[in-house]
C-alpha atoms as a PDB file:
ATOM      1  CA  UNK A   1      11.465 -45.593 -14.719  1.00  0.00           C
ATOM      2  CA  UNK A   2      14.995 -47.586 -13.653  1.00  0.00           C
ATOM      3  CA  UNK A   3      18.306 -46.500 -13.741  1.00  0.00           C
ATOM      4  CA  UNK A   4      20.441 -47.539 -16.552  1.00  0.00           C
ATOM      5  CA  UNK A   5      23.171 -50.355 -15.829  1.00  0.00           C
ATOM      6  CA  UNK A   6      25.567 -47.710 -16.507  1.00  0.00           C
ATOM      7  CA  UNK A   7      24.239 -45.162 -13.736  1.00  0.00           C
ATOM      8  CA  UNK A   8      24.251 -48.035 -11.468  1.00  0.00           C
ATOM      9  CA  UNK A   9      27.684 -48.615 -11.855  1.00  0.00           C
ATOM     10  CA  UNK A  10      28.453 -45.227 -11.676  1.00  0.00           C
ATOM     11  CA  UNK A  11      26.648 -44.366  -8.270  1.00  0.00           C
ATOM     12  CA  UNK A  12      28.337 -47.565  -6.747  1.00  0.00           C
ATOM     13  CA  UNK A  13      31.603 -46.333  -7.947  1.00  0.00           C
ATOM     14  CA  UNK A  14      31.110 -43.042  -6.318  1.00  0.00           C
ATOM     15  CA  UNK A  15      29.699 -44.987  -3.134  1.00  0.00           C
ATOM     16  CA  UNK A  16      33.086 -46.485  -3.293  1.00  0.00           C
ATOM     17  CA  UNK A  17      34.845 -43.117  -3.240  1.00  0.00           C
ATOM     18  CA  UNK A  18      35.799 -43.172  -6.666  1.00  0.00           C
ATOM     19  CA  UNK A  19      35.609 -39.809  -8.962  1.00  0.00           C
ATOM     20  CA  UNK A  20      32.691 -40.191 -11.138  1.00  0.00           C
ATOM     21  CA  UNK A  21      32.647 -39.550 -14.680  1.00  0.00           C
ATOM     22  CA  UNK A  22      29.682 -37.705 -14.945  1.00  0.00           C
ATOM     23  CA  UNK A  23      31.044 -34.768 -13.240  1.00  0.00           C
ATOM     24  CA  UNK A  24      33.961 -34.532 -15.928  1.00  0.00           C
ATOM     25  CA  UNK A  25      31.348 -33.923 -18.547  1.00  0.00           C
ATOM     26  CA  UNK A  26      31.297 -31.023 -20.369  1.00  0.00           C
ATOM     27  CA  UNK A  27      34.558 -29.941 -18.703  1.00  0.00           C
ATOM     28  CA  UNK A  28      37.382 -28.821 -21.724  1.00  0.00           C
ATOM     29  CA  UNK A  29      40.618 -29.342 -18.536  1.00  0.00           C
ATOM     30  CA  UNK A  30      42.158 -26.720 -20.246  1.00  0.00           C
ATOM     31  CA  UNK A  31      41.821 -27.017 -23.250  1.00  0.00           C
ATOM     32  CA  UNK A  32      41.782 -23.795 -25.465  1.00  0.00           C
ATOM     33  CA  UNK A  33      38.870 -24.750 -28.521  1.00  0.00           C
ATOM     34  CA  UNK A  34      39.660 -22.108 -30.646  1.00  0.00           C
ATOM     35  CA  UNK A  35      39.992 -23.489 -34.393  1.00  0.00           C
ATOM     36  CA  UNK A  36      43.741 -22.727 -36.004  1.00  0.00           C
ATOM     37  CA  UNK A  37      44.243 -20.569 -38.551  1.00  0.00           C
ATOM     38  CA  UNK A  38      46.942 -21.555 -41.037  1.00  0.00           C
ATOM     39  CA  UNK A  39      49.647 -18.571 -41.026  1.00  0.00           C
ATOM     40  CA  UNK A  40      49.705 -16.387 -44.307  1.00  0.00           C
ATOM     41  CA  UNK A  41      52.000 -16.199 -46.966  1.00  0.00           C
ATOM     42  CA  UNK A  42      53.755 -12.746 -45.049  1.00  0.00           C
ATOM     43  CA  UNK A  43      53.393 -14.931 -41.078  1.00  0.00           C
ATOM     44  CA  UNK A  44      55.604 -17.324 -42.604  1.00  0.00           C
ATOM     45  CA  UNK A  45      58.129 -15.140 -44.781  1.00  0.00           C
ATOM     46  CA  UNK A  46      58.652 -12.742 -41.316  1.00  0.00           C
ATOM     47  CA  UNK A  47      59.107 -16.013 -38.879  1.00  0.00           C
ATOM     48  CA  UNK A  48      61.741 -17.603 -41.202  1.00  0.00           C
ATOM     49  CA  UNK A  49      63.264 -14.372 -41.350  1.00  0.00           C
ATOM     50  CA  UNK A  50      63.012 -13.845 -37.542  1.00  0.00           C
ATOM     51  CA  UNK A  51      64.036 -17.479 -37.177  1.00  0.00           C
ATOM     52  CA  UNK A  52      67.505 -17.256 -38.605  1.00  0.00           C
ATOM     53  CA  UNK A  53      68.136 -13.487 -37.513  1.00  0.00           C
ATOM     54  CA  UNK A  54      70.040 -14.311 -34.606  1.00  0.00           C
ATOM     55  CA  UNK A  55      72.904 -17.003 -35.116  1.00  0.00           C
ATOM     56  CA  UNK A  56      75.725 -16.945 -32.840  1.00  0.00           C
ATOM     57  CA  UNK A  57      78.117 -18.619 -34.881  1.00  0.00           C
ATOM     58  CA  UNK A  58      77.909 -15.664 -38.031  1.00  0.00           C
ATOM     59  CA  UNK A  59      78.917 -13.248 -34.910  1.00  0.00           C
ATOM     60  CA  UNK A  60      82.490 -12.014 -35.504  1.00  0.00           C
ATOM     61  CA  UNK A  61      82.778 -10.623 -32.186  1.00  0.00           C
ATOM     62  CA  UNK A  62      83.356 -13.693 -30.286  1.00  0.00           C
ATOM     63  CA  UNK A  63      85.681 -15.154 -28.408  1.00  0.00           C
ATOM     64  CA  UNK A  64      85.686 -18.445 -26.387  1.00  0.00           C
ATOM     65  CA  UNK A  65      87.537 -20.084 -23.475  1.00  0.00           C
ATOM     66  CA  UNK A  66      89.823 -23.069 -23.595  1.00  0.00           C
ATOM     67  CA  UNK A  67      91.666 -25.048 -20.270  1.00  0.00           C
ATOM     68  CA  UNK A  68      93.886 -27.425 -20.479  1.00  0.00           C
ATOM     69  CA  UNK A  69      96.089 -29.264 -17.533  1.00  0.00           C
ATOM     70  CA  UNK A  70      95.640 -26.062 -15.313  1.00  0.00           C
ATOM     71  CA  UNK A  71      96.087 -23.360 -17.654  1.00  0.00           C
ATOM     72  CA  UNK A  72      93.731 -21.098 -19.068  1.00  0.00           C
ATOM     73  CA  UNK A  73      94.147 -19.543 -22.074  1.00  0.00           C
ATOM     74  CA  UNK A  74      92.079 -16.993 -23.587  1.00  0.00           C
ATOM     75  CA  UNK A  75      91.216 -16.616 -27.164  1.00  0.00           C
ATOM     76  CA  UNK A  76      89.975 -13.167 -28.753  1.00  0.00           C
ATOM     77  CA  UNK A  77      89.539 -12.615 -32.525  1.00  0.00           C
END
């Protein structure tokens, strides 16, 4: 039986130095193949809630810093 044009090609690639695709086969390079789930109704009411929970802006404890021409001022409230 012959060799296949393919595997011809393949073996004179490798002669070459080349990588050769047959020893990529079957490899997943990382790839995680678990199948995704889609969230449930209570995954996605506790990650918006989680997702807006902390918002530094609603904070009334804040303060910030200004400068301006060499002098610093700051700003408390």
């Amino acid at each position: 039986m012959s060799t296949s044009k393919a595997k011809k090609i393949r073996q004179k690639l490798e002669k070459q130095g080349k990588l050769n695709p047959e020893l990529m086969r079957g490899s997943w390079m990382g790839v995680n193949p678990i199948v995704r789930t889609m969230p449930t109704l209570k995954q996605k009411v506790s990650h918006l809630h989680k997702k807006h929970k902390r918002n530094p802006g609603l904070d009334s404890n804040d303060s910030f810093l200004y400068t301006h021409f060499n002098k610093i001022l700051l700003i408390s409230s």
